[in-house]
C-alpha atoms as a PDB file:
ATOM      1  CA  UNK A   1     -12.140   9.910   4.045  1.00  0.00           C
ATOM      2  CA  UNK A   2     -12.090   8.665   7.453  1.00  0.00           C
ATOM      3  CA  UNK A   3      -8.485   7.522   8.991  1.00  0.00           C
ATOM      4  CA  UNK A   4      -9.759   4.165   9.002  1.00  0.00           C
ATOM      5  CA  UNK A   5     -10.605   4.188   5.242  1.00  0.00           C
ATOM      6  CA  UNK A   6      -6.732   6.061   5.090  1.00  0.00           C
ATOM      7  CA  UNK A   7      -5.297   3.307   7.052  1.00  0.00           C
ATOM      8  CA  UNK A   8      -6.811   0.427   4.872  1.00  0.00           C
ATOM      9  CA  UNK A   9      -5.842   2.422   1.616  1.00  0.00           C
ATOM     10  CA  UNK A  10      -2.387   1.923   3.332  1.00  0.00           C
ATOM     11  CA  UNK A  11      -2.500  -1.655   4.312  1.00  0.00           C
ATOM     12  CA  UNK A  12      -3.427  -2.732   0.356  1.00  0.00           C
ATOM     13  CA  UNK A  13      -0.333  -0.505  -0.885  1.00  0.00           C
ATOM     14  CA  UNK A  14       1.551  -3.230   1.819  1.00  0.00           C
ATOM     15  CA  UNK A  15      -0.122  -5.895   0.679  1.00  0.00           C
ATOM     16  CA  UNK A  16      -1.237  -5.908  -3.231  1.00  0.00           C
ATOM     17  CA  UNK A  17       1.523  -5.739  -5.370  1.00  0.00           C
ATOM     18  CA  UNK A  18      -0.687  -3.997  -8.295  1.00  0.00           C
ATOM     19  CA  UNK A  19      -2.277  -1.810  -6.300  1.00  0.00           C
ATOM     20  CA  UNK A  20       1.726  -0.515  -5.093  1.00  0.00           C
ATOM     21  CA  UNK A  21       2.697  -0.862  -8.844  1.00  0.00           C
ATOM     22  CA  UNK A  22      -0.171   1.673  -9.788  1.00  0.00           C
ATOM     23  CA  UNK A  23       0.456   3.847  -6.756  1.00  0.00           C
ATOM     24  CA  UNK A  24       4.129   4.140  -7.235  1.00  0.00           C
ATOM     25  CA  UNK A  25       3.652   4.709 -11.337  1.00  0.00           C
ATOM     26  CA  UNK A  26       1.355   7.749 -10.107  1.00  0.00           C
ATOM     27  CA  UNK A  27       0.542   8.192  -6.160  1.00  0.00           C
ATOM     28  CA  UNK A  28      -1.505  10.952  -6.226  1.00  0.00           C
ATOM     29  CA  UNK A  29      -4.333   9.932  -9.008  1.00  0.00           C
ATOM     30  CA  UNK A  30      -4.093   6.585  -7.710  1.00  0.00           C
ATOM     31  CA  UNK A  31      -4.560   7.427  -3.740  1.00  0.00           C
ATOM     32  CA  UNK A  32      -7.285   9.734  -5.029  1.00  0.00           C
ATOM     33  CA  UNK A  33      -8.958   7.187  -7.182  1.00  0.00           C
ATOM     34  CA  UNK A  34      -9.273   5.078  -3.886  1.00  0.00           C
ATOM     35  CA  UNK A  35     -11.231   7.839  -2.387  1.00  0.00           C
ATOM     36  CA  UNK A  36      -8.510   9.537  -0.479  1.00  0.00           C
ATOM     37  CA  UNK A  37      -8.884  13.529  -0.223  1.00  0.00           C
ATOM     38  CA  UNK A  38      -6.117  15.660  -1.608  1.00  0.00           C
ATOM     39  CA  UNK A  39      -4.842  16.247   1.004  1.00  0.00           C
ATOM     40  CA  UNK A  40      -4.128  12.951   1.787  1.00  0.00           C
ATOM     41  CA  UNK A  41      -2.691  12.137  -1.255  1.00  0.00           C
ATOM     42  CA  UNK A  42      -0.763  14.438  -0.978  1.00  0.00           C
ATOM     43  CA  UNK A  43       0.271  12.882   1.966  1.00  0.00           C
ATOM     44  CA  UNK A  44       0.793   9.651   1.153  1.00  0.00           C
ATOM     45  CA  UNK A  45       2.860  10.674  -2.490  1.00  0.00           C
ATOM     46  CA  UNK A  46       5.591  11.728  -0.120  1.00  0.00           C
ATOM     47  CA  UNK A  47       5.795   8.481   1.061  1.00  0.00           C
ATOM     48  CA  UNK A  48       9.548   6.508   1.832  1.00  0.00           C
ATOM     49  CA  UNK A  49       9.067   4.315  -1.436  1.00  0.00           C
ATOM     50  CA  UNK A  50      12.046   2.363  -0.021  1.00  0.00           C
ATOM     51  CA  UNK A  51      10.738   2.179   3.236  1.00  0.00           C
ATOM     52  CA  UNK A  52       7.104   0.733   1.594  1.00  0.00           C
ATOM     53  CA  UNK A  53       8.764  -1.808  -0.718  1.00  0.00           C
ATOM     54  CA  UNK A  54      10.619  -3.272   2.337  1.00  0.00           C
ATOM     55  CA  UNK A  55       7.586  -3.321   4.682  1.00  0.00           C
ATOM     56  CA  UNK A  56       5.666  -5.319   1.663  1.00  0.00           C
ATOM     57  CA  UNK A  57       8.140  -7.370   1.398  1.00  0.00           C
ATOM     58  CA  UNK A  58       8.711  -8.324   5.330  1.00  0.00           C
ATOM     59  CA  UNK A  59       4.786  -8.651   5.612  1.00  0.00           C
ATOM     60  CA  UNK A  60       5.094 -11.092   2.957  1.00  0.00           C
ATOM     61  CA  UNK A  61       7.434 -13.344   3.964  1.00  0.00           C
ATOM     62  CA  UNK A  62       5.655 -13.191   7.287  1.00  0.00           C
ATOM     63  CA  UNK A  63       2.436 -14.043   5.147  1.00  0.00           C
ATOM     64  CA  UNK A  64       4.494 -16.991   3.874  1.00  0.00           C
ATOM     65  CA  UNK A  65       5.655 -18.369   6.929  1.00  0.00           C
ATOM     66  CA  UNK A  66       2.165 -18.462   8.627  1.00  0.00           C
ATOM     67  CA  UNK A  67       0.904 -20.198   5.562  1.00  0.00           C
ATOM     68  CA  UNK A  68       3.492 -22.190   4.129  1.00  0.00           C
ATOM     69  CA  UNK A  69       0.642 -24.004   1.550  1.00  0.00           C
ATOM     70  CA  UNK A  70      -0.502 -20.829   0.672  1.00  0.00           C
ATOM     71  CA  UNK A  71       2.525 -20.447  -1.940  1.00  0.00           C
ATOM     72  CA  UNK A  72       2.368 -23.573  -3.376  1.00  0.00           C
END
């Protein structure tokens, strides 16, 4: 996988809640499922899981704020 496929991988686990539930539940089969290489699922199953709620969460209230309708 190319760092730009690895990057977008990251940006849905920010972004789409069920795609972070299934990730979190089981990283590695998940991150490999998307097409990742073992090695970087590897990678990314070591990620801060605090540290990737709370950036989901800030991009989401950002989300909110730009598109206050969007909610409603």
């Amino acid at each position: 996988m190319s760092a730009p496929s690895f990057e977008a991988f990251l940006a849905k686990l920010y972004v789409d809640e069920g795609v972070r539930a299934r990730f979190l539940a089981n990283p590695r089969d998940e991150a490999v499922k998307a097409g990742l290489t073992t090695e970087e699922a590897e990678a990314l199953a070591s990620i801060d899981r605090v540290g990737l709620e709370l950036m989901a969460k800030s991009l989401e209230r950002k989300r909110q704020r730009r598109l206050p309708n969007a909610a409603a």
